[in-house]
N, C-alpha and C. Protein backbone atom coordinates (compact mmCIF):
# COMPACT_ATOMS: atom_id res chain seq x y z
N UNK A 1 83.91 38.81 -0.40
CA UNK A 1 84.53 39.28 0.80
C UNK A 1 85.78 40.10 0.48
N UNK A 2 86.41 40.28 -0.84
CA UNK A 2 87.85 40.44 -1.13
C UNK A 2 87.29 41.47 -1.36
N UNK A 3 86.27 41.96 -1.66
CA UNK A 3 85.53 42.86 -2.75
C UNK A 3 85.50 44.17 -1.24
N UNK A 4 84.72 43.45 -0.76
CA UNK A 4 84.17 44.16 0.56
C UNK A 4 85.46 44.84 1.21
N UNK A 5 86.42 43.87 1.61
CA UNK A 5 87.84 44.36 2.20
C UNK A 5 88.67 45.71 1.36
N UNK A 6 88.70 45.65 0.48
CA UNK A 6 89.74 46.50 -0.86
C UNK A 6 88.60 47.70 -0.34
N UNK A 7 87.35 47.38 -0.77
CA UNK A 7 86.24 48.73 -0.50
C UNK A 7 86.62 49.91 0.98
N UNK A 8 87.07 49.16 1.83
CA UNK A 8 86.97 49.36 3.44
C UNK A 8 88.63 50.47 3.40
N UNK A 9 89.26 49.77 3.18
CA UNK A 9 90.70 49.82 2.93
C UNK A 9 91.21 51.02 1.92
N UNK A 10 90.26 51.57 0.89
CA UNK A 10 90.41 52.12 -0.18
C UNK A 10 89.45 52.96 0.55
N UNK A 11 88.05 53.91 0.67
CA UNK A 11 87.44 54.52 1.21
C UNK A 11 87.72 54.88 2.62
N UNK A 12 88.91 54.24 3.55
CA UNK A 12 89.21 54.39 4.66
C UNK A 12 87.78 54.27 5.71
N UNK A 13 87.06 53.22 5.47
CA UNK A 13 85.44 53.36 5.91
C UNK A 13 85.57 51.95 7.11
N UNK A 14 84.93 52.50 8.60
CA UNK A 14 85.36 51.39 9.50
C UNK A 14 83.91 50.53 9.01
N UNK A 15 84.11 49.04 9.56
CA UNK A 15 83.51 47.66 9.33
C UNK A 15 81.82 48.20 9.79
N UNK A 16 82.09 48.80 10.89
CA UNK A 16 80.51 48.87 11.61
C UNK A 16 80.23 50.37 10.89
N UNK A 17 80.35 50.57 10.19
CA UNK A 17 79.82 51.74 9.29
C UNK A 17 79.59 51.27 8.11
N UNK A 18 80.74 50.53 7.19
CA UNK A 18 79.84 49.95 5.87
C UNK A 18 79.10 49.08 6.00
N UNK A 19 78.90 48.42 7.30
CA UNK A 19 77.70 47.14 6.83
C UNK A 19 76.00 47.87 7.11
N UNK A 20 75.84 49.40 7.44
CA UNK A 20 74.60 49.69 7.22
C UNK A 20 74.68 50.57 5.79
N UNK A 21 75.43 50.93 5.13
CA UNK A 21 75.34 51.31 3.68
C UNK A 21 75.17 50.26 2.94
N UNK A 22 76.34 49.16 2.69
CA UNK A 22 75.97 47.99 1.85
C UNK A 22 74.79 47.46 2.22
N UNK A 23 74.22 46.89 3.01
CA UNK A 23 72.89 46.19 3.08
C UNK A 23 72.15 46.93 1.69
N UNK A 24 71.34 48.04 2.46
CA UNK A 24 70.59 49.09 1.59
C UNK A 24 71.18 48.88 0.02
N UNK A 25 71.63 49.00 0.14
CA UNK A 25 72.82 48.92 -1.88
C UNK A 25 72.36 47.81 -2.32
N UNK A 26 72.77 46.64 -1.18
CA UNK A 26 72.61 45.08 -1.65
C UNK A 26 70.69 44.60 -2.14
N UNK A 27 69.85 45.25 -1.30
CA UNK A 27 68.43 45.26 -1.54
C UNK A 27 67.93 46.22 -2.65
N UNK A 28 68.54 47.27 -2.13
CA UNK A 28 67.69 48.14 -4.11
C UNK A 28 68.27 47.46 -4.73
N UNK A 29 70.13 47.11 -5.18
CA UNK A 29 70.07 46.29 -6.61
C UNK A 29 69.57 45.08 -6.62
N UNK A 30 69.36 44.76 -5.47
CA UNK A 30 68.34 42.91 -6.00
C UNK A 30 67.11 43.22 -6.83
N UNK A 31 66.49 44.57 -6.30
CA UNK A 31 65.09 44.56 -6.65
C UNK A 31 64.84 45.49 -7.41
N UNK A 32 66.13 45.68 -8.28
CA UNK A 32 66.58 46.43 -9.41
C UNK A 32 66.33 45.43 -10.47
N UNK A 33 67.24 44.58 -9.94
CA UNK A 33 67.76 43.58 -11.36
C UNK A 33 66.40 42.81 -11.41
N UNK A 34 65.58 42.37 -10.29
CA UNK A 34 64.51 41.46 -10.48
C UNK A 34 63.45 41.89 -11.59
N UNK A 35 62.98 43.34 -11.24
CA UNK A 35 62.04 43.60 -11.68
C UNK A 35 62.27 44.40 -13.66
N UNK A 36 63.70 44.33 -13.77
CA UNK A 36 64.72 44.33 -14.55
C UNK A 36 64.40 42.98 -16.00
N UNK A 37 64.86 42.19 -14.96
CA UNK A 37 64.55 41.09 -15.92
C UNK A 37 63.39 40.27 -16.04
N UNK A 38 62.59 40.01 -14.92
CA UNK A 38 61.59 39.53 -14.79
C UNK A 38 60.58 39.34 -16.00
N UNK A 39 59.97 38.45 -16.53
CA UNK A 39 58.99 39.04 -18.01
C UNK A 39 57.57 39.36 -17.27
N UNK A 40 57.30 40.06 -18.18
CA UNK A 40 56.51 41.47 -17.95
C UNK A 40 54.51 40.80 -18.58
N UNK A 41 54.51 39.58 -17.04
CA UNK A 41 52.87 39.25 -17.28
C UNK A 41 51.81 40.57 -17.73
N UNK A 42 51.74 40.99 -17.19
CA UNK A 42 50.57 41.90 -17.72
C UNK A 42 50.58 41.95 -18.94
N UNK A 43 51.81 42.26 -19.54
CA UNK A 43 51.56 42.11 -21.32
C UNK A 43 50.74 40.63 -22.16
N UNK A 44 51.00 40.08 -21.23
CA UNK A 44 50.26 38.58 -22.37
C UNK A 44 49.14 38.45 -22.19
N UNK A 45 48.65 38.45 -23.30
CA UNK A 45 46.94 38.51 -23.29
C UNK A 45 46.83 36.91 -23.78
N UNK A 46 45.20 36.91 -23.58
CA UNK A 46 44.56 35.41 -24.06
C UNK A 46 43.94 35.74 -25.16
N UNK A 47 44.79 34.69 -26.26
CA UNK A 47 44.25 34.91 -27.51
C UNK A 47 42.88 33.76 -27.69
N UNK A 48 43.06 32.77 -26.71
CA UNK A 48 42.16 31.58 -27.37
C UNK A 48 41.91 30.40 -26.01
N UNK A 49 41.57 29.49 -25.95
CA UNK A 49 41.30 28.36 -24.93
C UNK A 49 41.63 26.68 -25.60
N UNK A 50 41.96 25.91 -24.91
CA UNK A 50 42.35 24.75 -25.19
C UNK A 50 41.68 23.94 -23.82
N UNK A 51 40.95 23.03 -24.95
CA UNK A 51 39.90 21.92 -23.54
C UNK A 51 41.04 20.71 -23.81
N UNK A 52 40.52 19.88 -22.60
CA UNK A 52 40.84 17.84 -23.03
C UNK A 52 39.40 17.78 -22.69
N UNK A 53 39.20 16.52 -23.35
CA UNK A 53 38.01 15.97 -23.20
C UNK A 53 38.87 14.24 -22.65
N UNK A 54 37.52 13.57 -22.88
CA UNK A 54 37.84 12.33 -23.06
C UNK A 54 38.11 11.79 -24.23
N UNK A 55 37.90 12.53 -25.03
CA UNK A 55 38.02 12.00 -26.73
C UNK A 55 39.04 12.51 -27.03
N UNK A 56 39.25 14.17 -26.93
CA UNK A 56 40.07 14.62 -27.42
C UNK A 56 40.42 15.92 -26.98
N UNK A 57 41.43 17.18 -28.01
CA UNK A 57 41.66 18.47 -27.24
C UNK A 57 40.51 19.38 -28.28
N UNK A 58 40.10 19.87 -27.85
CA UNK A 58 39.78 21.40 -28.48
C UNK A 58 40.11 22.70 -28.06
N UNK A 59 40.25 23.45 -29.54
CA UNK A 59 41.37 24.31 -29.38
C UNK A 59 40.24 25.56 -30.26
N UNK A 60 40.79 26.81 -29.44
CA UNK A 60 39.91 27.71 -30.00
C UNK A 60 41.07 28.99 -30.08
N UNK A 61 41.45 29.03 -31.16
CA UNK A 61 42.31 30.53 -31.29
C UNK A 61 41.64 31.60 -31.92
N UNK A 62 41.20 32.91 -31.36
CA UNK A 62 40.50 33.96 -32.30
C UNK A 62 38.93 33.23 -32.71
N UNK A 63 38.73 33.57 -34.36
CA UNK A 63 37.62 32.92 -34.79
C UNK A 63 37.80 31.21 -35.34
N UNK A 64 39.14 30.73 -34.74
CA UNK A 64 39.45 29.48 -35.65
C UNK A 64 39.42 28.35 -34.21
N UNK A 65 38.40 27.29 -34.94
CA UNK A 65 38.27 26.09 -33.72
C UNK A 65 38.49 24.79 -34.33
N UNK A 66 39.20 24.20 -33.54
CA UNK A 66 39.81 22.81 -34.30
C UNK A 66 39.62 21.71 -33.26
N UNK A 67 38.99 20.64 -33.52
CA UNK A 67 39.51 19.65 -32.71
C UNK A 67 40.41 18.33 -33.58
N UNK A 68 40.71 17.50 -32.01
CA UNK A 68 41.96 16.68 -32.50
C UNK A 68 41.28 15.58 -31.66
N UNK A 69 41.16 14.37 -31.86
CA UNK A 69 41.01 13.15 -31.41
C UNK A 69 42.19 12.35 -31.19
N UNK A 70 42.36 12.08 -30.05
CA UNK A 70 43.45 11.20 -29.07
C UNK A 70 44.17 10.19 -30.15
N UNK A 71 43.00 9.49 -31.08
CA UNK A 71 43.55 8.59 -32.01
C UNK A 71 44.65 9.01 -32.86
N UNK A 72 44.36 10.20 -33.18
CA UNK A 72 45.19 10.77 -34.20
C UNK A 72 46.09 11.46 -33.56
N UNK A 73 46.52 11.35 -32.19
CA UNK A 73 48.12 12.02 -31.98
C UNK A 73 48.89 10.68 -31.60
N UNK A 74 49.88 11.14 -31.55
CA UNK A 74 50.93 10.15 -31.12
C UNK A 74 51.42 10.96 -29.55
N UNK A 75 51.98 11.79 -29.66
CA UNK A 75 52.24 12.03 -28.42
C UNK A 75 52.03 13.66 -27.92
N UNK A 76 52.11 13.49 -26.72
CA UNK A 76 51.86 15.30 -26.19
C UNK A 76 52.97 15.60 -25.13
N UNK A 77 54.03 16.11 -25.85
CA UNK A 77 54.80 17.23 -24.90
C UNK A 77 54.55 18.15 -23.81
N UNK A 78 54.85 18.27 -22.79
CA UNK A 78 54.48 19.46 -22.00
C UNK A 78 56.15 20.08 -21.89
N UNK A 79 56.58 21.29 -21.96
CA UNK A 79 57.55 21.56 -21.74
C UNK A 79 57.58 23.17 -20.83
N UNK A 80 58.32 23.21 -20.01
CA UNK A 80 58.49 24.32 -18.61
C UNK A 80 58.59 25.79 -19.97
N UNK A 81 58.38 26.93 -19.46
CA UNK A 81 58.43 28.20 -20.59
C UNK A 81 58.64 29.21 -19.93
N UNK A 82 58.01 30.05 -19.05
CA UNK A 82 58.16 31.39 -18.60
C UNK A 82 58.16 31.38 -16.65
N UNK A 83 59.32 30.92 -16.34
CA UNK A 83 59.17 30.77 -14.53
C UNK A 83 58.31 31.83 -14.19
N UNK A 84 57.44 31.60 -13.34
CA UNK A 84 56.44 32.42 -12.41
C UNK A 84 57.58 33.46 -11.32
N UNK A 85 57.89 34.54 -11.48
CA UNK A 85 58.53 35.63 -10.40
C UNK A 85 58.01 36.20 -9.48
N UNK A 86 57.87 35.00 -8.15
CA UNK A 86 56.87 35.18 -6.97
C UNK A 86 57.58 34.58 -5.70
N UNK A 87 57.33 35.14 -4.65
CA UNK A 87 57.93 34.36 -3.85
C UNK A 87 57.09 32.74 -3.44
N UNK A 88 56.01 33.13 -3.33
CA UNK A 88 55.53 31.87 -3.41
C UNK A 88 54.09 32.04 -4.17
N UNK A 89 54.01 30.55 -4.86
CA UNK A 89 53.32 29.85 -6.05
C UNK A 89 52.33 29.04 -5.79
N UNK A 90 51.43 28.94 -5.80
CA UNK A 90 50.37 27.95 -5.61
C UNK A 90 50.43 27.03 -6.37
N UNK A 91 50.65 27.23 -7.72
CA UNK A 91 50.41 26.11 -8.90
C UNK A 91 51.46 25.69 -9.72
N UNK A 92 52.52 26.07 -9.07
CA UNK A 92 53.79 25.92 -9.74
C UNK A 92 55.04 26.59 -9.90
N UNK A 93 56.12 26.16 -10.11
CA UNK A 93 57.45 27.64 -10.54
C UNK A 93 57.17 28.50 -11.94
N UNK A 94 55.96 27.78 -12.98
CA UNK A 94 56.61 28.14 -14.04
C UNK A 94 54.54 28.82 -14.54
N UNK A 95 54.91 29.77 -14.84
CA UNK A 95 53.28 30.60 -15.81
C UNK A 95 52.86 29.83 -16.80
N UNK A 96 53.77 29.35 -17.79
CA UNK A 96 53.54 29.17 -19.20
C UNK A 96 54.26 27.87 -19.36
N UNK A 97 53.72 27.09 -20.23
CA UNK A 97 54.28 25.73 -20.58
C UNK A 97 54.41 26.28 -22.27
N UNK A 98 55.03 25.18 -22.84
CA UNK A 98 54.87 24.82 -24.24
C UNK A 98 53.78 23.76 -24.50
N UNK A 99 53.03 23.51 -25.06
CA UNK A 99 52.61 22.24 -25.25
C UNK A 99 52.50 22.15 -26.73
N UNK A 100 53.90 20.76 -27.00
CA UNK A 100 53.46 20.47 -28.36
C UNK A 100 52.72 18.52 -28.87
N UNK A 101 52.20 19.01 -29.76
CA UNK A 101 51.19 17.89 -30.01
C UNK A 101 51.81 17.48 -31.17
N UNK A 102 52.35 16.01 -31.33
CA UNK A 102 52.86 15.51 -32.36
C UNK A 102 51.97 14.15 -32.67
N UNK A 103 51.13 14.25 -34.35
CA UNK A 103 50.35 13.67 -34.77
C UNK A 103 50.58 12.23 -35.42
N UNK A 104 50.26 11.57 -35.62
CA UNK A 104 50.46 10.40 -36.19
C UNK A 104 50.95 10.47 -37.92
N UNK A 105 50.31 11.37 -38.14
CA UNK A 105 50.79 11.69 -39.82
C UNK A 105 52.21 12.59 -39.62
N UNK A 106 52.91 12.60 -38.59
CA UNK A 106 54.48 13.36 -38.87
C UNK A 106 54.07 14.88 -38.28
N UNK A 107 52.86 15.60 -38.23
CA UNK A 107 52.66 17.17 -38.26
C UNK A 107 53.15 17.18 -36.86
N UNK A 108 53.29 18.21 -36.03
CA UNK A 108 53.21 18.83 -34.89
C UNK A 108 52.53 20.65 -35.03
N UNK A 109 52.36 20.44 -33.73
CA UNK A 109 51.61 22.05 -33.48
C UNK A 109 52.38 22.26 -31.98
N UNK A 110 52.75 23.55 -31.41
CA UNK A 110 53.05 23.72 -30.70
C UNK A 110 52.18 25.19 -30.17
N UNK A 111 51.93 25.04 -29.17
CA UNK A 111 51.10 26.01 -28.57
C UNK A 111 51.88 26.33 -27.24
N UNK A 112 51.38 27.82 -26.60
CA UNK A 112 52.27 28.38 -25.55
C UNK A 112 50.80 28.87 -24.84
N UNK A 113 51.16 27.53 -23.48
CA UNK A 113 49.47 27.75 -22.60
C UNK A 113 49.84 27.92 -21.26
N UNK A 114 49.23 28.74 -20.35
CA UNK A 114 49.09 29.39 -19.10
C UNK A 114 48.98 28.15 -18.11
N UNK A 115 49.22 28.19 -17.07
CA UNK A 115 49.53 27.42 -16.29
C UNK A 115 47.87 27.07 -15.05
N UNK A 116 47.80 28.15 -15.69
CA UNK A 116 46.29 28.38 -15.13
C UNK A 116 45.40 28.34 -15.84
N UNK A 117 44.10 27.76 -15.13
CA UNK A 117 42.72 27.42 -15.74
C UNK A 117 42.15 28.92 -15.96
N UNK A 118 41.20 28.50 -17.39
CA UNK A 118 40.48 29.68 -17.59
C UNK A 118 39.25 30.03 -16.70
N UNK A 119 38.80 28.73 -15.87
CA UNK A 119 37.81 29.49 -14.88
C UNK A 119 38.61 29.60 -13.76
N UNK A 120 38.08 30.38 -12.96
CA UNK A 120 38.91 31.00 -11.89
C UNK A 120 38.46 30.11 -10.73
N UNK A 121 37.44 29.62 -10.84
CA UNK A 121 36.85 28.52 -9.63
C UNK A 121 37.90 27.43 -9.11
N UNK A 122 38.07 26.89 -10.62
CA UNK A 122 38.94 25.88 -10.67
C UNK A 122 40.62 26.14 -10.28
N UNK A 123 41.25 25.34 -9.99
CA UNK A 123 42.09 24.97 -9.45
C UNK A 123 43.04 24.50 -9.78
N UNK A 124 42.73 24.13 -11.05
CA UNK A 124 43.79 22.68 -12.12
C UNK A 124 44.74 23.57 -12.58
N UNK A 125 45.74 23.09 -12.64
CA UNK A 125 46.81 23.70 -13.79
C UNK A 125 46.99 22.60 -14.42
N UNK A 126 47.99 23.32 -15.99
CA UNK A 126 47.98 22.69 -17.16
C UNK A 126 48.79 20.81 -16.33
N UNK A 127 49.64 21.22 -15.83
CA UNK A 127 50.40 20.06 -15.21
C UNK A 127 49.62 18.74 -14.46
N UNK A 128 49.06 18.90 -13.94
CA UNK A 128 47.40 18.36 -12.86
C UNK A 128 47.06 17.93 -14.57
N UNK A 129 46.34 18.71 -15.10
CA UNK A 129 45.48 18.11 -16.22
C UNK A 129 46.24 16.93 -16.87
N UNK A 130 47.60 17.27 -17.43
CA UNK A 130 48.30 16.21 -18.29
C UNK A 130 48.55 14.84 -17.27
N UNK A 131 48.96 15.19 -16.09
CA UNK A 131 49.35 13.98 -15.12
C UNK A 131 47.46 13.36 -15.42
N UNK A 132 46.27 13.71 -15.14
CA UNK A 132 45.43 13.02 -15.29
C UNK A 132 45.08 12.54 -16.33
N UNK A 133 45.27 12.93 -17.85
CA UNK A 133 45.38 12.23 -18.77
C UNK A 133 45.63 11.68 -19.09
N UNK A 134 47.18 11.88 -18.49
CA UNK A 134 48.23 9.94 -18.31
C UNK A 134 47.82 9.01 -18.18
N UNK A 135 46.69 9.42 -17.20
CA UNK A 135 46.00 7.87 -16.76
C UNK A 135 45.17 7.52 -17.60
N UNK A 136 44.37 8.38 -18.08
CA UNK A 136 43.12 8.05 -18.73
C UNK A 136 43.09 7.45 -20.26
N UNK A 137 44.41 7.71 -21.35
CA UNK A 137 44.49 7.48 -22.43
C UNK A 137 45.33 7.20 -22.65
N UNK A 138 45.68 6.27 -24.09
CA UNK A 138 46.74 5.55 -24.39
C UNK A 138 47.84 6.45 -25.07
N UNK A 139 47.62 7.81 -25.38
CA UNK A 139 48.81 8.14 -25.87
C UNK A 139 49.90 8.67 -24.77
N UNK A 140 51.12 8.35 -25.52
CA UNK A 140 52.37 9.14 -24.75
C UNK A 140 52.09 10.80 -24.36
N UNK A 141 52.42 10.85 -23.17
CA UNK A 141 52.43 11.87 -22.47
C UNK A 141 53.81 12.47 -21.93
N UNK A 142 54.48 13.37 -21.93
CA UNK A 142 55.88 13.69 -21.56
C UNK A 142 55.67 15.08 -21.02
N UNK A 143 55.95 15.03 -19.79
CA UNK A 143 56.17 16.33 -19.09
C UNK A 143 57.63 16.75 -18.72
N UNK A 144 57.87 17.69 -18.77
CA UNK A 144 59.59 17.83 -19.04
C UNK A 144 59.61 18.95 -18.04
């Protein structure tokens, strides 16, 4: 408001005249800076797919496929990664999670997965999936 006053006072500009310039000013730079900083989805491509089963995850990056059996992790991280820049979200605030998998032998792997299912039918996001896993298996689960 101090900002606004000095402006008025200094430009000799009456009240009901700058408040239809500032508006306009105030909306291009919002949607300056948004699209400014915002990260830039279209660039991220899908390198690979990651299932749960009931047994376990399988993981397919490029030509390399690995699975992991529930026994052999200790716990699974989910952690928040790239906020979704939308006004409104169906499946969440955030595009991208972290998910890291920490094994019983000390290793971890950390992977950076979409928030969204690879079939488009479906509905699940990564978040939905881990909350149902919770239930289903004995390892630690942590959603952050």
């Amino acid at each position: 408001m101090l900002a606004i006053q000095i402006l008025i006072s200094v430009f000799h500009i009456e009240v009901l005249l700058f408040l239809p310039v500032l508006m306009p000013l105030i909306f291009v730079s919002f949607f300056y800076l948004r699209s400014r900083f915002k990260p830039d989805i279209k660039q991220i491509k899908t390198i690979g797919e990651i299932e749960f089963t009931k047994s376990g995850i399988k993981k397919r990056i490029g030509d390399s496929h690995a699975e992991y059996e529930f026994r052999s992790i200790e716990k699974i991280e989910l952690q928040k990664h790239i906020p979704e820049i939308k006004p409104i979200s169906l499946t969440g605030p955030y595009f991208s999670y972290i998910l890291k998998i920490v094994f019983k032998n000390s290793t971890t792997e950390s992977l950076v997965v979409s928030n969204k299912s690879a079939d488009e039918r479906l509905n699940l996001s990564i978040v939905d999936t881990m909350r149902t896993l919770k239930k289903l298996i004995k390892t630690e689960i942590m959603i952050k």
